[in-house]
C-alpha atoms as a PDB file:
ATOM      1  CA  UNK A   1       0.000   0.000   0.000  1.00  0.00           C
ATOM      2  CA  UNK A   2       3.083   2.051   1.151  1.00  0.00           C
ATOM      3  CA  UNK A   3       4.159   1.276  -2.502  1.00  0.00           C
ATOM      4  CA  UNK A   4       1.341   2.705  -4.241  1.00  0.00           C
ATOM      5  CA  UNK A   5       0.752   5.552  -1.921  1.00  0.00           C
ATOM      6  CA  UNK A   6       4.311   7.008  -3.472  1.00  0.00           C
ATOM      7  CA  UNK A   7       3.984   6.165  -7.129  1.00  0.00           C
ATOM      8  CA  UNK A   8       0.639   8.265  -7.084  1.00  0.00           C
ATOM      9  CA  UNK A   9       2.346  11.282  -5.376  1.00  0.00           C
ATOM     10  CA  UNK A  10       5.603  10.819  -7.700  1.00  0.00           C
ATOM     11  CA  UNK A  11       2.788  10.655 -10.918  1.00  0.00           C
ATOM     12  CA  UNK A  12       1.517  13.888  -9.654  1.00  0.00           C
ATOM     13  CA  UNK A  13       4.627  15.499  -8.743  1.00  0.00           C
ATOM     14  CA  UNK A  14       5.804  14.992 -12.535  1.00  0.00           C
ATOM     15  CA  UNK A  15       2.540  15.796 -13.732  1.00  0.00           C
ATOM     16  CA  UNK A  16       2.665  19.377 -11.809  1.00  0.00           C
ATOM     17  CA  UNK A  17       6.194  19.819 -12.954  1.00  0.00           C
ATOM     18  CA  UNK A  18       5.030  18.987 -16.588  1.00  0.00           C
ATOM     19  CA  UNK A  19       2.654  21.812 -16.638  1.00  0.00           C
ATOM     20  CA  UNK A  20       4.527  24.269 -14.838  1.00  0.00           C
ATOM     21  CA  UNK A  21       7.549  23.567 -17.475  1.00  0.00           C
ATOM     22  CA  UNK A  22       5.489  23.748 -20.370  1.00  0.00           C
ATOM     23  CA  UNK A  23       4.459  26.936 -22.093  1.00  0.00           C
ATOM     24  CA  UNK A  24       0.496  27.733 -22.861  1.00  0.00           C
ATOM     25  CA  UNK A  25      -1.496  28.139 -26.110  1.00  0.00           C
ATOM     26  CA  UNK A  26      -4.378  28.564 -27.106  1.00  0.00           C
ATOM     27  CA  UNK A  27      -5.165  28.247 -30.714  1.00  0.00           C
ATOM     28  CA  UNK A  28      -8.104  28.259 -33.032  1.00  0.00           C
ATOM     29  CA  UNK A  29      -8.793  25.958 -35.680  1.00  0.00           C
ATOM     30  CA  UNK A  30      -9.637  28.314 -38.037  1.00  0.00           C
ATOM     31  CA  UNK A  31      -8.532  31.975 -37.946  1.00  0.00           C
ATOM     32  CA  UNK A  32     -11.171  33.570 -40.287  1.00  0.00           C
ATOM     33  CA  UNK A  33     -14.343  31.272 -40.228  1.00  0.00           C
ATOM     34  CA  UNK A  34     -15.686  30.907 -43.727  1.00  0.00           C
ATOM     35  CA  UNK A  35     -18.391  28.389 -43.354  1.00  0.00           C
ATOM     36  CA  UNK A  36     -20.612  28.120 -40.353  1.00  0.00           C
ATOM     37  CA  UNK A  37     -21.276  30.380 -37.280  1.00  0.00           C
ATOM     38  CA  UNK A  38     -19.219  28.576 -34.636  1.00  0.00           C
ATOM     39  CA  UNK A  39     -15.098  28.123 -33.821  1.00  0.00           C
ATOM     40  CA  UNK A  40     -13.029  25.787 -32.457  1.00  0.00           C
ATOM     41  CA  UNK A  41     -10.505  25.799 -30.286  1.00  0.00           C
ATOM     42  CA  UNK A  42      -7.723  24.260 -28.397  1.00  0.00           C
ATOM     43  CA  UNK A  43      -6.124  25.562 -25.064  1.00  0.00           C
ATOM     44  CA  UNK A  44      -2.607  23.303 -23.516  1.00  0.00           C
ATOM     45  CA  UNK A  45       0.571  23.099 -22.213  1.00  0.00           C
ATOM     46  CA  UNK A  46       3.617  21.863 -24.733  1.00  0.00           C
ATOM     47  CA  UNK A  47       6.991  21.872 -25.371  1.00  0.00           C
ATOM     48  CA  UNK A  48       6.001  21.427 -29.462  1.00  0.00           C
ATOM     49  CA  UNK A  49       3.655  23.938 -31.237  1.00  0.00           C
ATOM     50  CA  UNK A  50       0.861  22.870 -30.862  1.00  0.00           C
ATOM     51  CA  UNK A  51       1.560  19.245 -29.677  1.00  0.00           C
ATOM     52  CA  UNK A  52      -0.689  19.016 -26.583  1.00  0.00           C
ATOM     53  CA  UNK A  53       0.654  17.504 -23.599  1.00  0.00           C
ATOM     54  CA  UNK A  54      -1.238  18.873 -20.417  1.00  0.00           C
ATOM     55  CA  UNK A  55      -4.577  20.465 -20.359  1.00  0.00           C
ATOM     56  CA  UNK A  56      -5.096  24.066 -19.640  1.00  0.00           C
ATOM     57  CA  UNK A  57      -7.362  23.525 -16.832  1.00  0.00           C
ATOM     58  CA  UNK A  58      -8.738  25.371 -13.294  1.00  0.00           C
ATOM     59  CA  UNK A  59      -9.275  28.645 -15.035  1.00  0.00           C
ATOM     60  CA  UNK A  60     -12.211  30.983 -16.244  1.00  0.00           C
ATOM     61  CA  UNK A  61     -12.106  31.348 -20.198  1.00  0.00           C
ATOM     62  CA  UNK A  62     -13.481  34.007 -21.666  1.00  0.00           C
ATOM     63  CA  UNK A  63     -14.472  35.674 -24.625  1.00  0.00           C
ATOM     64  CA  UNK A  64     -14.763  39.452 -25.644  1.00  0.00           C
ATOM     65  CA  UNK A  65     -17.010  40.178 -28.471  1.00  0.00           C
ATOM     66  CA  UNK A  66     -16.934  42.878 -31.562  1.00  0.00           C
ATOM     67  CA  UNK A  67     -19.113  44.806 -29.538  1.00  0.00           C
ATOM     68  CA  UNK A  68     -16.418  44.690 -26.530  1.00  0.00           C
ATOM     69  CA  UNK A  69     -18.942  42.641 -24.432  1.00  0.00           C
ATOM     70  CA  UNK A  70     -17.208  39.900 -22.687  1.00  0.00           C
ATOM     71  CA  UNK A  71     -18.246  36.484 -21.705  1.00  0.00           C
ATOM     72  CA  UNK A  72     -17.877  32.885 -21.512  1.00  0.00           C
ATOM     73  CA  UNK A  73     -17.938  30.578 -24.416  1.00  0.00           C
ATOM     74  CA  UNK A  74     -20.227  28.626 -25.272  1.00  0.00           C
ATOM     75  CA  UNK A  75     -19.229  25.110 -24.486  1.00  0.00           C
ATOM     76  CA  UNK A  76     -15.953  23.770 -22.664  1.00  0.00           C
ATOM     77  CA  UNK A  77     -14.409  20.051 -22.548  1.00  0.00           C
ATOM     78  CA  UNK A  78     -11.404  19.456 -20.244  1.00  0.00           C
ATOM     79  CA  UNK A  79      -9.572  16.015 -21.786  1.00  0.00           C
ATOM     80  CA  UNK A  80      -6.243  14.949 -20.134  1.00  0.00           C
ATOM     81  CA  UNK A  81      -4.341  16.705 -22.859  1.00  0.00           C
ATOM     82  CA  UNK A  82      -5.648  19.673 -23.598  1.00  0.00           C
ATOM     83  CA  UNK A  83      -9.548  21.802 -23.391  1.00  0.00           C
ATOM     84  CA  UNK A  84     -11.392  22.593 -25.990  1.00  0.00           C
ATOM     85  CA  UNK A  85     -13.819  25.084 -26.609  1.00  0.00           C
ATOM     86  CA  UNK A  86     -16.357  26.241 -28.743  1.00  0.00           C
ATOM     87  CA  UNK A  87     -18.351  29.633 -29.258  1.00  0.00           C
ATOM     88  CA  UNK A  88     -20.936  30.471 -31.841  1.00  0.00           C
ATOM     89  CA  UNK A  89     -19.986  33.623 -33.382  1.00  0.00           C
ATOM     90  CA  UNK A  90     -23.297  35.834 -33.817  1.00  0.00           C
ATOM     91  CA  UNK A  91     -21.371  38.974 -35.084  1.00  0.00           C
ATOM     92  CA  UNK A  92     -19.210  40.198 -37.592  1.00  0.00           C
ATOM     93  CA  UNK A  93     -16.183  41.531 -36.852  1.00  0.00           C
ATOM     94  CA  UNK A  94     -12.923  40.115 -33.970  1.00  0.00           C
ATOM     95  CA  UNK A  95     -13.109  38.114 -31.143  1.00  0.00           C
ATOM     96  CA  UNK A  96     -10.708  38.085 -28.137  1.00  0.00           C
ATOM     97  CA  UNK A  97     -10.164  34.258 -26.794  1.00  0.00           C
ATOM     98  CA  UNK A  98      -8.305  33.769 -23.536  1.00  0.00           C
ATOM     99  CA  UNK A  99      -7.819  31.172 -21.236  1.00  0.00           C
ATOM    100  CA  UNK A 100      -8.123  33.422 -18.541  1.00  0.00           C
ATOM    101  CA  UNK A 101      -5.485  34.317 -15.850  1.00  0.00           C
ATOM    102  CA  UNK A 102      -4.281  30.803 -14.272  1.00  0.00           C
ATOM    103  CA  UNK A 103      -2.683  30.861 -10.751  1.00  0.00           C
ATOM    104  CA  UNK A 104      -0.271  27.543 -10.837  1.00  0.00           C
ATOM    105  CA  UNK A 105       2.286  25.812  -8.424  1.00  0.00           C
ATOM    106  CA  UNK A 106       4.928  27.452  -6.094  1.00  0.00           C
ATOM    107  CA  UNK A 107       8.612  27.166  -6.556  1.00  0.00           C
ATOM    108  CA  UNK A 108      11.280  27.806  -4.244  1.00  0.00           C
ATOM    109  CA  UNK A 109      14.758  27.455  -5.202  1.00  0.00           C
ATOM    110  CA  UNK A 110      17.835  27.354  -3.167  1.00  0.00           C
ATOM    111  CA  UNK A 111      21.671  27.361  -3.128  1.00  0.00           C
ATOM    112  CA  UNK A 112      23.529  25.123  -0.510  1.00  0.00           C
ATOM    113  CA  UNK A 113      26.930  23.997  -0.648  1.00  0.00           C
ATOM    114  CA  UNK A 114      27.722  25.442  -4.192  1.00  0.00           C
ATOM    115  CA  UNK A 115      24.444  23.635  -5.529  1.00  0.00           C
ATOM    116  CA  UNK A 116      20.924  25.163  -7.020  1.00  0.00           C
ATOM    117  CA  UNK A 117      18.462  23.098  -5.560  1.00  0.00           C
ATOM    118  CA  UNK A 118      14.600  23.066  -5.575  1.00  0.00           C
ATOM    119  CA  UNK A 119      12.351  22.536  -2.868  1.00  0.00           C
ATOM    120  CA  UNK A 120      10.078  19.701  -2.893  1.00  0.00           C
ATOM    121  CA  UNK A 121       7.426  21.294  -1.023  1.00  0.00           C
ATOM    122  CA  UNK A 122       7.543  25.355  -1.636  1.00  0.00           C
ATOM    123  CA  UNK A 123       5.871  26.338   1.729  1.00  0.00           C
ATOM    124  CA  UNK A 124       8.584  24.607   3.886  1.00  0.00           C
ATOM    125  CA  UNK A 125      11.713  26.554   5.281  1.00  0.00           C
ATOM    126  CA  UNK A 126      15.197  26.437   3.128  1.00  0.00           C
ATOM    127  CA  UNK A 127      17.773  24.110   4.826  1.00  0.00           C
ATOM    128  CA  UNK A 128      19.727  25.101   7.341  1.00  0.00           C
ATOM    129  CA  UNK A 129      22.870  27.254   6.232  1.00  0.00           C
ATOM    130  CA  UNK A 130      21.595  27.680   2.585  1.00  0.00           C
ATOM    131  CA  UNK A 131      21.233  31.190   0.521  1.00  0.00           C
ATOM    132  CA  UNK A 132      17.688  31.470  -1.026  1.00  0.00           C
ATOM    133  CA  UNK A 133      17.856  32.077  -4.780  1.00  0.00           C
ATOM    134  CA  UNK A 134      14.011  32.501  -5.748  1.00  0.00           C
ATOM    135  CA  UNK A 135      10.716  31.880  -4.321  1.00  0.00           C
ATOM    136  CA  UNK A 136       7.591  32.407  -6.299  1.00  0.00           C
ATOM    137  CA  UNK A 137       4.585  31.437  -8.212  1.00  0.00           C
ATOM    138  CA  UNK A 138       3.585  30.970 -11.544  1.00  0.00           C
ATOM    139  CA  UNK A 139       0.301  32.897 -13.459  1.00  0.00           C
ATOM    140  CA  UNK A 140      -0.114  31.835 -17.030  1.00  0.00           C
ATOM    141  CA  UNK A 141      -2.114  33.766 -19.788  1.00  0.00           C
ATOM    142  CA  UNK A 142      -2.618  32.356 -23.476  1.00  0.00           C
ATOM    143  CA  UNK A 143      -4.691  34.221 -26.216  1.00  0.00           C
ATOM    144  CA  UNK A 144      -5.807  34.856 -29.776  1.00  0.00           C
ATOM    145  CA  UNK A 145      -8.199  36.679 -32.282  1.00  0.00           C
ATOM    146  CA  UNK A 146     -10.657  35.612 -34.557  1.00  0.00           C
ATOM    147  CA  UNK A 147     -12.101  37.671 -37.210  1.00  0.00           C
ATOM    148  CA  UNK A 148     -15.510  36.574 -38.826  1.00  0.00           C
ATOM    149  CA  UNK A 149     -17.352  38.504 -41.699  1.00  0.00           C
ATOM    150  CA  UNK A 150     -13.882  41.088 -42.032  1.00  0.00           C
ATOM    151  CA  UNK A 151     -11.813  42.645 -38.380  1.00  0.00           C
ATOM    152  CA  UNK A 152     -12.807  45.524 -36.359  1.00  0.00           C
ATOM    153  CA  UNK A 153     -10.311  47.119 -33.029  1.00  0.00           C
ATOM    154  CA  UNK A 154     -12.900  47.301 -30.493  1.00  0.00           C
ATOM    155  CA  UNK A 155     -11.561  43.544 -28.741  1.00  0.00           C
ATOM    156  CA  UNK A 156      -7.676  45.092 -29.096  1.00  0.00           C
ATOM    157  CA  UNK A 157      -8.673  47.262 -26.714  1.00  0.00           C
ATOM    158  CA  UNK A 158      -5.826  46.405 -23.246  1.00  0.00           C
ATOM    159  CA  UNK A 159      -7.231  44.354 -20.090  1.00  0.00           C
ATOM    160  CA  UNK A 160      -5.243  46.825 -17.857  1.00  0.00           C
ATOM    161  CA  UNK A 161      -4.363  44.044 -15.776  1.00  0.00           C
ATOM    162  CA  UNK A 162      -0.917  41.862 -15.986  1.00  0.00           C
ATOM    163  CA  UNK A 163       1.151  40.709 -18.684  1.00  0.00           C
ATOM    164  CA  UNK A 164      -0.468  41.581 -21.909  1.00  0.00           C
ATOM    165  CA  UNK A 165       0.676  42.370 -25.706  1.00  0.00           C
ATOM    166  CA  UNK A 166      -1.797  44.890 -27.319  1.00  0.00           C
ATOM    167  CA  UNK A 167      -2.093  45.002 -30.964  1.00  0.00           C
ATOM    168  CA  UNK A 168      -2.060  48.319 -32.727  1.00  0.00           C
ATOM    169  CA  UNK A 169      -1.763  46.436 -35.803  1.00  0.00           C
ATOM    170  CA  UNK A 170      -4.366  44.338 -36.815  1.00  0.00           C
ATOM    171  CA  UNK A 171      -3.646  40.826 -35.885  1.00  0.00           C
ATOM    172  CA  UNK A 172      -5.854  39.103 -38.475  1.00  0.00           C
ATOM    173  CA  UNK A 173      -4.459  41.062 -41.155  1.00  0.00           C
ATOM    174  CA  UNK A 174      -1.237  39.458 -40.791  1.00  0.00           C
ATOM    175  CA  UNK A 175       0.978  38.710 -44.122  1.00  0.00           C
ATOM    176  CA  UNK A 176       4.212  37.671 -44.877  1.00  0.00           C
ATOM    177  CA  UNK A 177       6.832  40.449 -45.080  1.00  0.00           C
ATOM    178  CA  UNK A 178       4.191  42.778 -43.471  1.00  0.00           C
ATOM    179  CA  UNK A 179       4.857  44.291 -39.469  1.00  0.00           C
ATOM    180  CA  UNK A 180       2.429  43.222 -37.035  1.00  0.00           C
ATOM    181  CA  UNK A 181       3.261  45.958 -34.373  1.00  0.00           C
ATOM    182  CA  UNK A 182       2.180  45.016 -30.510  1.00  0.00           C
ATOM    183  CA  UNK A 183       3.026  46.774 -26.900  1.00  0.00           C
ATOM    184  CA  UNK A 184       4.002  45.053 -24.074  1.00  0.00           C
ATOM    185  CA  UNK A 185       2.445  45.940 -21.018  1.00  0.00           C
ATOM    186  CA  UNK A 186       2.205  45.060 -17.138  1.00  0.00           C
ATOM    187  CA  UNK A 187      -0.956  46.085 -15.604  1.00  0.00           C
ATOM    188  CA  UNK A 188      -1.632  48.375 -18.376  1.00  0.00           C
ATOM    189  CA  UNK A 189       1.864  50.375 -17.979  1.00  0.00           C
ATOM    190  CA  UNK A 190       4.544  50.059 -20.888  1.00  0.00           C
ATOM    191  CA  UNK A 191       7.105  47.218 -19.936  1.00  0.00           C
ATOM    192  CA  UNK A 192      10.444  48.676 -21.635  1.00  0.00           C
ATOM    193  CA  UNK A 193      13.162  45.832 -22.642  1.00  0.00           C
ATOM    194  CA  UNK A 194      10.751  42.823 -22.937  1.00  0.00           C
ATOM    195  CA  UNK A 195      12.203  39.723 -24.033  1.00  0.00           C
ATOM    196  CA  UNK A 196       9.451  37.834 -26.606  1.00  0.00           C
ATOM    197  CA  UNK A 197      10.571  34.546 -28.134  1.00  0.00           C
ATOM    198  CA  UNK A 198       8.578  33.745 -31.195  1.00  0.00           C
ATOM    199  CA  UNK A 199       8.100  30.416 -32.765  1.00  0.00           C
ATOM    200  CA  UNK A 200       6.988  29.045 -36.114  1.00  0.00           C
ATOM    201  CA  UNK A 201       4.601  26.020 -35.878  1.00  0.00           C
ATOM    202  CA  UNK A 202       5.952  22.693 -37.323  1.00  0.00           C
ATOM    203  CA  UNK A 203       5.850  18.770 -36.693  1.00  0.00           C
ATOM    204  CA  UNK A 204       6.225  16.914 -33.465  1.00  0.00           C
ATOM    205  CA  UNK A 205       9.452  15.425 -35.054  1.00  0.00           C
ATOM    206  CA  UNK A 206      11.146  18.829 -34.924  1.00  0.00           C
ATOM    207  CA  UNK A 207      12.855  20.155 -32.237  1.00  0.00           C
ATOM    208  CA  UNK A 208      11.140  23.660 -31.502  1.00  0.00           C
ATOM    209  CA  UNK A 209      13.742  26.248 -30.515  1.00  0.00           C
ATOM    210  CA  UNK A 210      12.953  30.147 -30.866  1.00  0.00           C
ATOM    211  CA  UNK A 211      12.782  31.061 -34.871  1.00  0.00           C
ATOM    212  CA  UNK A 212      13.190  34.842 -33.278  1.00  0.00           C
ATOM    213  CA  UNK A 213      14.256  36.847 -30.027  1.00  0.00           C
ATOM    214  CA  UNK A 214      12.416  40.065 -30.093  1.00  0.00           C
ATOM    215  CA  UNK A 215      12.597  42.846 -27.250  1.00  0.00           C
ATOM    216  CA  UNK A 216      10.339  45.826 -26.684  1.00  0.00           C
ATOM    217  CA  UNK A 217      11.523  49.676 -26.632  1.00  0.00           C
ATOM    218  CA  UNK A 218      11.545  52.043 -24.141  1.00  0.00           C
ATOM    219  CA  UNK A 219       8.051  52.662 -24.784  1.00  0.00           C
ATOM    220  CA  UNK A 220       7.058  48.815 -24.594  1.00  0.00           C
ATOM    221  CA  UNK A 221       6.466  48.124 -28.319  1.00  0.00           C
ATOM    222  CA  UNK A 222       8.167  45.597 -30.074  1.00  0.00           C
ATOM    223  CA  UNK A 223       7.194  44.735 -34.283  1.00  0.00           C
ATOM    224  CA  UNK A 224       7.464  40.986 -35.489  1.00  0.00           C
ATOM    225  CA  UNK A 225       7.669  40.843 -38.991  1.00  0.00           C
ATOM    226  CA  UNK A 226       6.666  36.976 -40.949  1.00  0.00           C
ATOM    227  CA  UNK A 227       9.286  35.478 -42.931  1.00  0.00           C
ATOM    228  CA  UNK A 228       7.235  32.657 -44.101  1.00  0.00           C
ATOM    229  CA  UNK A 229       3.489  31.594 -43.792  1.00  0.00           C
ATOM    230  CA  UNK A 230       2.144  29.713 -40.778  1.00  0.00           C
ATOM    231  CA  UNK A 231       0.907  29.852 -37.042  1.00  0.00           C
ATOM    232  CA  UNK A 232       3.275  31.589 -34.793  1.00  0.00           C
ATOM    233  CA  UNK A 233       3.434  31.501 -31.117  1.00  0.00           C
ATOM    234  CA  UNK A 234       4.657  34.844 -29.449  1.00  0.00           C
ATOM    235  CA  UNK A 235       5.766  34.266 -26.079  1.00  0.00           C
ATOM    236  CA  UNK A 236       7.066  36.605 -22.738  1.00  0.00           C
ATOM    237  CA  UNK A 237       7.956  35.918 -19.227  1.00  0.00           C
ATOM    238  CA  UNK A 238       7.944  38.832 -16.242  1.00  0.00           C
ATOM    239  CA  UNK A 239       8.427  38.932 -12.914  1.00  0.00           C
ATOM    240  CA  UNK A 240       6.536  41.199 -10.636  1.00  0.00           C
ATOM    241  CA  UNK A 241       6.209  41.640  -6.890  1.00  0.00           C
ATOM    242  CA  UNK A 242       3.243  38.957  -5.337  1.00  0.00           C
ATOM    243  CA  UNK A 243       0.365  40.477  -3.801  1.00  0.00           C
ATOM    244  CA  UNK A 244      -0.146  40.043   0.048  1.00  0.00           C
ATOM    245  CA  UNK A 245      -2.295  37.191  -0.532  1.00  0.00           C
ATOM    246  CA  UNK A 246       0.287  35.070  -2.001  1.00  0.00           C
ATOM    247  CA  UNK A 247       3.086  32.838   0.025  1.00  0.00           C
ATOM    248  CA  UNK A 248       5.591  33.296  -2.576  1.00  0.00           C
ATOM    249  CA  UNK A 249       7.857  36.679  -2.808  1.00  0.00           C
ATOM    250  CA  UNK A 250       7.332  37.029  -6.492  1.00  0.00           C
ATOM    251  CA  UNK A 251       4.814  36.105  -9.472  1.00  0.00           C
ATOM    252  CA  UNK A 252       6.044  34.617 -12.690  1.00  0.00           C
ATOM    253  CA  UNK A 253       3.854  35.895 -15.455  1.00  0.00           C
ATOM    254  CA  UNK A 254       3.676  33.782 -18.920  1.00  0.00           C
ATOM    255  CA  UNK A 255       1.743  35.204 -21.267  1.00  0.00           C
ATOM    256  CA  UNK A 256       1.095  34.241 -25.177  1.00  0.00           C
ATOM    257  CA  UNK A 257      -0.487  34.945 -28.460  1.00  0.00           C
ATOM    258  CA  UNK A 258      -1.112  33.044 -31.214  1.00  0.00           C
ATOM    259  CA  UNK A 259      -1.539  34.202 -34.689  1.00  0.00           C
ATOM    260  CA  UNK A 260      -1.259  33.233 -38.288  1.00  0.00           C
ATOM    261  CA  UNK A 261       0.739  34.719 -41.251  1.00  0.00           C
ATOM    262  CA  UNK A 262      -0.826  34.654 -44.948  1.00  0.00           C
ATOM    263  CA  UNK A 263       0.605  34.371 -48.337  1.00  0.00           C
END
């Protein structure tokens, strides 16, 4: 029984640390909906784009209309690999998905006797005589646009709240050679110096590495710039300060955007 008992907790220990190493997506099936009123869409955790591995789960998804009215969706399926969701699209114009803001695991990382370590259980002390390197927790964002009937700004418009990029370009008008131009901001302020890692999509038999490094001026916009068609993933880490209600010192915001370049 003993036995068992710790092969479920290591299967859930790898299973957190799965997740919490793996970046978010979400991604429609279709960017521009030709036939039919309603989308599809797929929200996970991978290491490939977009190979899912871990579900997106234990958030609110929403939805923000044409009209700037936001919501839920429609329908939502959690599966061990990934969520998906759909959402009948009554009006013309672009829709904001997101997975919603996710609060995730705790990390705390130490040094002791030369060596980084990690703790196994975040909310315990550091050992005895060791320096502590980090100690926070992890808040994950994914989103995208979908245009139906031709693209309007009104769902551009900024949450105001965490990491975000904000397109002043449209997204769904995105073609190869062309600039899609974006700002980077924290809690709707400009974050200057942003690192965003951008990668192409491809096969599970390819090893994904970053097909760009871009990084934001001093006024927190950054421009990305298609080389060849496909569905990109744009991706940016930040830490901020935790609020009061949080154990951990610091919060490690993920956020992402997927789009799709044209011919």
């Amino acid at each position: 029984m003993k036995y068992i008992i710790c092969i479920a907790l290591l299967h859930f220990y790898l299973f957190s640390m799965q997740a919490a190493g793996h970046t978010p997506y979400f991604k429609p099936h279709s960017f521009e909906p030709v036939r039919g009123d309603i989308i599809t869409l797929d929200a996970a955790f991978a290491e490939k784009f977009f190979v899912p591995e871990v579900a997106f789960a234990n958030s609110i998804y929403l939805v923000t209309a044409p009209d700037g009215k936001t919501s839920t969706p429609d329908s939502l399926a959690q599966f061990k690999s990934r969520v998906v969701v759909e959402h009948g699209l009554e009006k013309d114009g672009t829709y904001r998905f997101s997975t919603g803001r996710r609060l995730g695991r705790l990390f705390k990382f130490y040094e002791l006797d030369g060596k980084r370590k990690a703790m196994k259980d975040p909310t315990q002390e550091i050992p005895e005589g060791a320096k502590l390197l980090s100690f926070f927790q992890s808040l994950t964002l994914a989103e995208t646009y979908v245009s139906k009937g031709g693209p309007n700004d009104t769902a551009l418009q900024p949450h105001g709240e965490g990491l975000e990029f904000v397109a002043t370009t449209h997204p769904n008008e995105l073609f190869v050679g062309e600039p899609l131009a974006l700002l980077s901001l924290f809690n709707g302020q400009p974050l200057a110096d942003l690192k965003v890692d951008v990668f192409l999509a491809k096969d599970q038999f390819t090893q994904d590495k970053a097909n760009v490094e871009l990084h934001s001026d001093a006024n927190g916009k950054f421009i990305f710039t298609p080389e060849t068609a496909g569905t990109y993933l744009l991706l940016a880490r930040h830490r901020s300060e935790a609020p009061t209600s949080s154990q951990a010192n610091q919060i490690s915001n993920t956020y992402t955007l997927v789009v799709e370049a044209f011919e």
